[in-house]
Protein backbone atom coordinates (compact mmCIF):
# COMPACT_ATOMS: atom_id res chain seq x y z
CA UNK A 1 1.72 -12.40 7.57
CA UNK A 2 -0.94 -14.14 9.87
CA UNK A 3 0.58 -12.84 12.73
CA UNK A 4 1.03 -9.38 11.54
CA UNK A 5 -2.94 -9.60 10.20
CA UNK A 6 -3.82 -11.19 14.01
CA UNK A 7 -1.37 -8.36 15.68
CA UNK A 8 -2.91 -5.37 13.98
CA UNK A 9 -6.22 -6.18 13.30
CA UNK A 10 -7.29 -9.39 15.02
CA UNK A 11 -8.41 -11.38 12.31
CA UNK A 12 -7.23 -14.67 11.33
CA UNK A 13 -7.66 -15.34 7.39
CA UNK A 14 -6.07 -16.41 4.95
CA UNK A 15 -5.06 -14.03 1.67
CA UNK A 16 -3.46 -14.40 -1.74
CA UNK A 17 -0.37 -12.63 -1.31
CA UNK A 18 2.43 -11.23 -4.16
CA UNK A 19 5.12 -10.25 -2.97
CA UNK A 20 7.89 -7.43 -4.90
CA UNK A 21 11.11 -6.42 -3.50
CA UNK A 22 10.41 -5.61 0.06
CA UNK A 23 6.66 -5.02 -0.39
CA UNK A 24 3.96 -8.10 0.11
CA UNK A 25 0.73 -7.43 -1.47
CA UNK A 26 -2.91 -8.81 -0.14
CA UNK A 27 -5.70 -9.99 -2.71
CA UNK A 28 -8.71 -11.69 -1.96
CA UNK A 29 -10.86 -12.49 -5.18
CA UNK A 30 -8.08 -10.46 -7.28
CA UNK A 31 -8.61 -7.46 -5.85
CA UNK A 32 -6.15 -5.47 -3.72
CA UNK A 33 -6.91 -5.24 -0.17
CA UNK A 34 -3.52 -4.30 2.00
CA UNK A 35 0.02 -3.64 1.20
CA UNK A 36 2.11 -4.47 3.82
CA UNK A 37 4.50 -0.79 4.41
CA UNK A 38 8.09 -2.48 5.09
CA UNK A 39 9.50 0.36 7.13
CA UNK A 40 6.97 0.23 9.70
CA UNK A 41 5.97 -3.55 9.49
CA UNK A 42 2.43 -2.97 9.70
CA UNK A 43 -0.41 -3.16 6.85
CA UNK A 44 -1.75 0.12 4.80
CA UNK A 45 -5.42 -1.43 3.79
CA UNK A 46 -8.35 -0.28 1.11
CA UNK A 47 -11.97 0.36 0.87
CA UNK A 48 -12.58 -3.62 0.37
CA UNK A 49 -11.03 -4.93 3.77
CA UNK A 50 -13.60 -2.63 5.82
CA UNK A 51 -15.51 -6.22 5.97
CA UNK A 52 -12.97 -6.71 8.39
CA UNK A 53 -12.47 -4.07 10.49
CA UNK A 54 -15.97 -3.80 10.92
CA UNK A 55 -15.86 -8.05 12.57
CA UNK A 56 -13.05 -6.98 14.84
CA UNK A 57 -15.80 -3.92 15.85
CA UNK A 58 -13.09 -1.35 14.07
CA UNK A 59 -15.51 1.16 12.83
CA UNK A 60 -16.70 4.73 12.66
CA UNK A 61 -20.31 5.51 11.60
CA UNK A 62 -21.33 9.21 10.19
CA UNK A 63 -24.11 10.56 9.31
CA UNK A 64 -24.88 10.57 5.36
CA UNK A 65 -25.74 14.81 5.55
CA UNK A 66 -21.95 15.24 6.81
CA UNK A 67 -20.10 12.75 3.73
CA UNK A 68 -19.75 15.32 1.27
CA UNK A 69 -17.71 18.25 4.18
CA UNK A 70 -16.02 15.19 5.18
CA UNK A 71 -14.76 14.05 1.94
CA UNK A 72 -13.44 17.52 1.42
CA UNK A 73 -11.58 17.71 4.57
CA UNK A 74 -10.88 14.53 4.82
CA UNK A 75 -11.25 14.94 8.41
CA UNK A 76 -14.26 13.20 10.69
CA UNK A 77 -14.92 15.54 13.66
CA UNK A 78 -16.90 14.20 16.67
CA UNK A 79 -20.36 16.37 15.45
CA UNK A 80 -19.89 14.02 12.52
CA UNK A 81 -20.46 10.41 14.06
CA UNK A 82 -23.34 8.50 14.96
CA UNK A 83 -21.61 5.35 16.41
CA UNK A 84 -18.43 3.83 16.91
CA UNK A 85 -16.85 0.53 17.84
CA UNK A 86 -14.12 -0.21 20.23
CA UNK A 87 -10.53 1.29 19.13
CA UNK A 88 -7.30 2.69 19.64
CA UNK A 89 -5.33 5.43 18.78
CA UNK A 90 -3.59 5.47 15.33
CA UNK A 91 -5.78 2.56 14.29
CA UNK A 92 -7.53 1.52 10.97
CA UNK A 93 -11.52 1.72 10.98
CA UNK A 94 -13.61 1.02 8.40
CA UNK A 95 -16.10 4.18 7.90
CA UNK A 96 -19.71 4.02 7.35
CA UNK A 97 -22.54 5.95 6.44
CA UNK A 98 -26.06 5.78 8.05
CA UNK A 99 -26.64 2.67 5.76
CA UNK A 100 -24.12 0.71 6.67
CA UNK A 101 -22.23 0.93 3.94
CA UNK A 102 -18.52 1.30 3.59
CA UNK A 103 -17.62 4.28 2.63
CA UNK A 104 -13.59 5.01 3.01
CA UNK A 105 -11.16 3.61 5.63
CA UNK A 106 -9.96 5.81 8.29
CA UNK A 107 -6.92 6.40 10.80
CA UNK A 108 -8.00 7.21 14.07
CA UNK A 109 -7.06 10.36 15.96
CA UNK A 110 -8.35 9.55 19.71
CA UNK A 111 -8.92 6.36 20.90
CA UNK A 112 -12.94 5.16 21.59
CA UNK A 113 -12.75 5.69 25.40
CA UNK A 114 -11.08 9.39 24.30
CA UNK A 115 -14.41 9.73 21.92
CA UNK A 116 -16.67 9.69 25.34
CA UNK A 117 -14.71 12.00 27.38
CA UNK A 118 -14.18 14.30 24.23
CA UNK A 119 -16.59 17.43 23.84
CA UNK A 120 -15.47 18.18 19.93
CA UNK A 121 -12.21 17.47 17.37
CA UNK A 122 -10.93 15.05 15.14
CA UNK A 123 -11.91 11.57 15.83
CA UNK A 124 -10.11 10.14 12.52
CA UNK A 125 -8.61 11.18 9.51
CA UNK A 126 -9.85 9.22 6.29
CA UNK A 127 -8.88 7.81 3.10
CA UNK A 128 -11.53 6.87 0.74
């Protein structure tokens, strides 16, 4: 599971895990933060691991006035965001208002250095 954690996200920490049939489960202070998906190998996280993302500079920032359209469409277009970190295509990012607060966790669309050469679209997808 460290690897996998390392691979994906490039952290190194250590979780309570559960595991059920093929599924492993993540907690960290009893409270679910990733499931690891066994058909694809690779972690589905929540709200609470955005601490995480946001170390490994996995983030997207948007501006508060935009949260409410965005929760709606469950999109984040590129008129949206204020900031971002450094990331790739189909990655996790922790999302974040103008506070600095997480928000949701979101799947990315375009990769960062896509972002800058990008006039508009959809720069992530989210889950909150």
């Amino acid at each position: 599971m460290k690897d996998i954690l390392k691979y994906q996200f490039g952290i190194e920490k250590e979780f309570e895990f559960k595991k059920e049939g093929r599924k492993i489960y993540l907690f960290e202070n009893n409270e679910l933060t990733a499931v690891l998906n066994p058909k694809f190998g690779l972690f589905t996280v929540f709200k609470n691991f955005g601490k995480y993302l946001l170390e490994s500079k996995k983030f997207i920032k948007i501006k508060s006035s935009d949260f409410e359209f965005i929760k709606k469409s469950k999109n984040i277009f590129k008129c949206n965001v204020i900031e971002i970190g450094d990331f790739g295509i189909f990655e996790d990012v922790a999302i974040m208002d103008e506070k600095n607060k997480i928000i949701g966790i979101g799947k990315t669309r375009i990769s960062s250095e896509e972002f800058y050469n990008s006039k508009k679209g959809i720069v992530a997808k989210i889950r909150l």
